[in-house]
C-alpha atoms as a PDB file:
ATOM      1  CA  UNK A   1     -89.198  59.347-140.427  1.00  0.00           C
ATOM      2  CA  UNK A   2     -85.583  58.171-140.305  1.00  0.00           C
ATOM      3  CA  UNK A   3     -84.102  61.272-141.725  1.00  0.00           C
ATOM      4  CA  UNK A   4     -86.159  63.335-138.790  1.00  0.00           C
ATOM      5  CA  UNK A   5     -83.973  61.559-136.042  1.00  0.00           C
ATOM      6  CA  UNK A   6     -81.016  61.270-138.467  1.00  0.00           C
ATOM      7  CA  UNK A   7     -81.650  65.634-137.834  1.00  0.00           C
ATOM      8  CA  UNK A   8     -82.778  66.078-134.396  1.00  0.00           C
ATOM      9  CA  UNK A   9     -79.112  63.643-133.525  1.00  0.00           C
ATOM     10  CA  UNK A  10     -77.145  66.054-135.542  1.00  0.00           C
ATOM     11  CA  UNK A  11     -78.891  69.191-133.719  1.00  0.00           C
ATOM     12  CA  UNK A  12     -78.148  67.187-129.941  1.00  0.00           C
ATOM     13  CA  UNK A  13     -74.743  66.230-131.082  1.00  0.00           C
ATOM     14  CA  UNK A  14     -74.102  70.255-132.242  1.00  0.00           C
ATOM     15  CA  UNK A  15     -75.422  71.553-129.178  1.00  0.00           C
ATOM     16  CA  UNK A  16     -73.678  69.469-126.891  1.00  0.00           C
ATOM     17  CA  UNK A  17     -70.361  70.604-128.719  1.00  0.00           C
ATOM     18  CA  UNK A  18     -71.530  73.967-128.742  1.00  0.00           C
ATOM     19  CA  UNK A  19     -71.625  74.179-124.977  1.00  0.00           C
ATOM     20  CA  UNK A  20     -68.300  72.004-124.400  1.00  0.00           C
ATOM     21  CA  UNK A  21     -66.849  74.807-126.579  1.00  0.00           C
ATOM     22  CA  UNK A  22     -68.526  77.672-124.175  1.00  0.00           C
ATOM     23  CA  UNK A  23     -67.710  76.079-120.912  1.00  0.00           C
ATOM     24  CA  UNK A  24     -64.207  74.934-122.634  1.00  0.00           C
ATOM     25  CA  UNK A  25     -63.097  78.586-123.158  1.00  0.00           C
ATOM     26  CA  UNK A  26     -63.762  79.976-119.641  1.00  0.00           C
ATOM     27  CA  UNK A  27     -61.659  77.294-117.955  1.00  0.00           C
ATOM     28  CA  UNK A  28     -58.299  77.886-118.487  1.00  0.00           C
ATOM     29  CA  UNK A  29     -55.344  74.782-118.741  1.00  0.00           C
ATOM     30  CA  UNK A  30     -52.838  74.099-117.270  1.00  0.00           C
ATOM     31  CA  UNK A  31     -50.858  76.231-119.652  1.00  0.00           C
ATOM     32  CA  UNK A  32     -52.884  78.973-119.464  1.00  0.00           C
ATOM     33  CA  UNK A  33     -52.681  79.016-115.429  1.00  0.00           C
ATOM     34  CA  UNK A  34     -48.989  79.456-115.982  1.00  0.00           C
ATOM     35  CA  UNK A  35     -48.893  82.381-118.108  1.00  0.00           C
ATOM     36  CA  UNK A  36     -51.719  84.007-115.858  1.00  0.00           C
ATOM     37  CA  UNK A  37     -49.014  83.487-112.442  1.00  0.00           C
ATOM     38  CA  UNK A  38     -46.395  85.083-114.407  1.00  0.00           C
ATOM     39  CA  UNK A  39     -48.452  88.768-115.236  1.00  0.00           C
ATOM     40  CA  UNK A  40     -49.140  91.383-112.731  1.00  0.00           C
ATOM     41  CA  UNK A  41     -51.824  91.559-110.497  1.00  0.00           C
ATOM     42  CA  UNK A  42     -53.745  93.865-112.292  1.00  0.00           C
ATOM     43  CA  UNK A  43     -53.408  92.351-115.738  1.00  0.00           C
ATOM     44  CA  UNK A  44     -54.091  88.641-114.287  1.00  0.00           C
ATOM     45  CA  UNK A  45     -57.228  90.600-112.750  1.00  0.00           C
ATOM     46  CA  UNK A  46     -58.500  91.797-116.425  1.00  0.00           C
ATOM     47  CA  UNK A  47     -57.270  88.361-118.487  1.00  0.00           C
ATOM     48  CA  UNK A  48     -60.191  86.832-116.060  1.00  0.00           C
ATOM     49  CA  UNK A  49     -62.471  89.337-116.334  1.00  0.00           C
ATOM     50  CA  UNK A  50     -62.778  89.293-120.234  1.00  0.00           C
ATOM     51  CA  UNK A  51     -62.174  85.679-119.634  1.00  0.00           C
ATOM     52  CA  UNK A  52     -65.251  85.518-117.923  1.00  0.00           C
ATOM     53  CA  UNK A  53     -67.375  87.247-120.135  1.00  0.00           C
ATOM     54  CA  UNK A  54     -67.778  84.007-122.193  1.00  0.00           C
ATOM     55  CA  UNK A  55     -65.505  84.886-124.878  1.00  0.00           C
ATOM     56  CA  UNK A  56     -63.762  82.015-126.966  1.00  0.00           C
ATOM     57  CA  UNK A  57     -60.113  83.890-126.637  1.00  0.00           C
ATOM     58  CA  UNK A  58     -57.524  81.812-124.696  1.00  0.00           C
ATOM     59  CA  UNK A  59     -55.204  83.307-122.168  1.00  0.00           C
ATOM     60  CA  UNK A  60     -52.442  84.028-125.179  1.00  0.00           C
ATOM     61  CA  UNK A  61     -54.652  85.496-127.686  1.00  0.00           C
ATOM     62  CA  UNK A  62     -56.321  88.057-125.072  1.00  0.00           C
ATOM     63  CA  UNK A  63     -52.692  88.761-123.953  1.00  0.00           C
ATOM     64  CA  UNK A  64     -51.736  89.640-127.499  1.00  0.00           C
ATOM     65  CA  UNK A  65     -54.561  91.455-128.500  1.00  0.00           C
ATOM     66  CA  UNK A  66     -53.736  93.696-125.273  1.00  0.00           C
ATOM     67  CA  UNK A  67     -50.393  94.126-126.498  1.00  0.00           C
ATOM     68  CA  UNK A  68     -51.337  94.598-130.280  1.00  0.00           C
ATOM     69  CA  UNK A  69     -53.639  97.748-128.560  1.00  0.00           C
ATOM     70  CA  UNK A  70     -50.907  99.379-126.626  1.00  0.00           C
ATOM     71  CA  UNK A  71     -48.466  98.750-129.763  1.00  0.00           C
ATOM     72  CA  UNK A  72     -51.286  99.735-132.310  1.00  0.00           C
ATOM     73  CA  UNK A  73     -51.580 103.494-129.526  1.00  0.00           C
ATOM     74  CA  UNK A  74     -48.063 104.269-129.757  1.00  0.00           C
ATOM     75  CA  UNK A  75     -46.920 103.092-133.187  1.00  0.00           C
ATOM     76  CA  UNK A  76     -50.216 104.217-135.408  1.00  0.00           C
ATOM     77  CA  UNK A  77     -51.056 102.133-138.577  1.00  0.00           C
ATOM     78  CA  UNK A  78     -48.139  99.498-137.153  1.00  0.00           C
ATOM     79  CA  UNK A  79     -48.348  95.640-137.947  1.00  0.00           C
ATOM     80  CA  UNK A  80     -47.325  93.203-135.601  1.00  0.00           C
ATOM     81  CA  UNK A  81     -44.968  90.476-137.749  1.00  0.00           C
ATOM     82  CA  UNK A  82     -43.169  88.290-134.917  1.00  0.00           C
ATOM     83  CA  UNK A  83     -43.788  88.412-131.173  1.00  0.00           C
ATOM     84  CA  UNK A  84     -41.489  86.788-128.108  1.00  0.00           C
ATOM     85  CA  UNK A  85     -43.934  86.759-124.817  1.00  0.00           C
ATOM     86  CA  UNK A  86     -40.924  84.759-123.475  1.00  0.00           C
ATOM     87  CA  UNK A  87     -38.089  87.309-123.926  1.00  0.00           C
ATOM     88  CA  UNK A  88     -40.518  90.579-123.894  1.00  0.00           C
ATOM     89  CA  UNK A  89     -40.107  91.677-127.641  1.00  0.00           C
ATOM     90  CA  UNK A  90     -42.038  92.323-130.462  1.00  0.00           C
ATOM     91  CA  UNK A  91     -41.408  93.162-134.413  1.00  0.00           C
ATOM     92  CA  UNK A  92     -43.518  95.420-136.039  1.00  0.00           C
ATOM     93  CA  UNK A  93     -44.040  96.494-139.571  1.00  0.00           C
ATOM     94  CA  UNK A  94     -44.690 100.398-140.292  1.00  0.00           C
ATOM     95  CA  UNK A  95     -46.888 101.998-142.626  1.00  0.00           C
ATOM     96  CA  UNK A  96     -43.553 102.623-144.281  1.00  0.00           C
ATOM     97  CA  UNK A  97     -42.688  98.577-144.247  1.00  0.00           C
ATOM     98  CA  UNK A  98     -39.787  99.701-141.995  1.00  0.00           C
ATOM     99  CA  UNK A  99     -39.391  96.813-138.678  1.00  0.00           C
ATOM    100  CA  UNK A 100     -39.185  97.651-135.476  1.00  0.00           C
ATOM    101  CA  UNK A 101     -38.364  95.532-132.792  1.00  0.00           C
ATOM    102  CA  UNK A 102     -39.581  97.017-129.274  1.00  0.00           C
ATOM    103  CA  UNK A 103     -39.391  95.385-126.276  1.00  0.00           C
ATOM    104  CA  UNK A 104     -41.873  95.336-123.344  1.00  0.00           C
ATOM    105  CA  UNK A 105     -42.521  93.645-119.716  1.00  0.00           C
ATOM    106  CA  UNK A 106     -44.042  90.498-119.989  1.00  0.00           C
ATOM    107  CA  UNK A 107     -45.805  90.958-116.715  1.00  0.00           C
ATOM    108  CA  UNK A 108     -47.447  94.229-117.676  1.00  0.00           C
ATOM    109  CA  UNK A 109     -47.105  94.546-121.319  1.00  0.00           C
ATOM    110  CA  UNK A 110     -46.385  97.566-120.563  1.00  0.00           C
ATOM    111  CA  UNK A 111     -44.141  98.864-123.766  1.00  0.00           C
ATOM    112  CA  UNK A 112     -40.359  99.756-122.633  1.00  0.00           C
ATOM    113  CA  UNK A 113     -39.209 101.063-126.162  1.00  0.00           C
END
């Protein structure tokens, strides 16, 4: 008898962190509000979109896997090693294991080199 509520507290206690984790990742922090003011219209526009979807992504990682997309489109089989959102550049590693440092527009991601 004690080990059922010893179980069903564990289950409440699970759920309940299950949806502070849910409602947790759509609201973003302070933080995060100030890297979405610094990006473009359009990209602040899709951050909260995919935000929205219920993902558990913060601001920064959906930002980088953006960038890792446009860097993985023009520089095939490329890995990203060391990144800068600050100063707009990234390193990457080639399939050759050469590194590349390219930079790009924080407010876009757009790549510049």
């Amino acid at each position: 008898m004690r080990m059922k509520g010893c179980l069903g507290m564990a289950a409440a206690i699970g759920t309940a962190l299950l949806v502070t984790s849910a409602g947790y990742a759509q609201v973003a922090t302070t933080l995060e509000q100030a890297e979405l003011a610094g990006l473009s219209p359009q990209l602040r526009a899709e951050v909260e979109a995919r935000m929205k979807q219920g993902g558990t992504q913060t601001v920064y990682e959906i930002l980088k896997t953006t960038l890792l997309n446009r860097i993985k489109a023009k520089h095939l089989g490329s890995e990203i090693v060391a990144l800068d959102f600050n100063r707009g550049i990234v390193i990457v590693r080639t399939p050759g294991g050469r590194l590349r440092a390219s930079r790009f527009d924080t407010t876009t991601l757009e790549l510049k080199s």
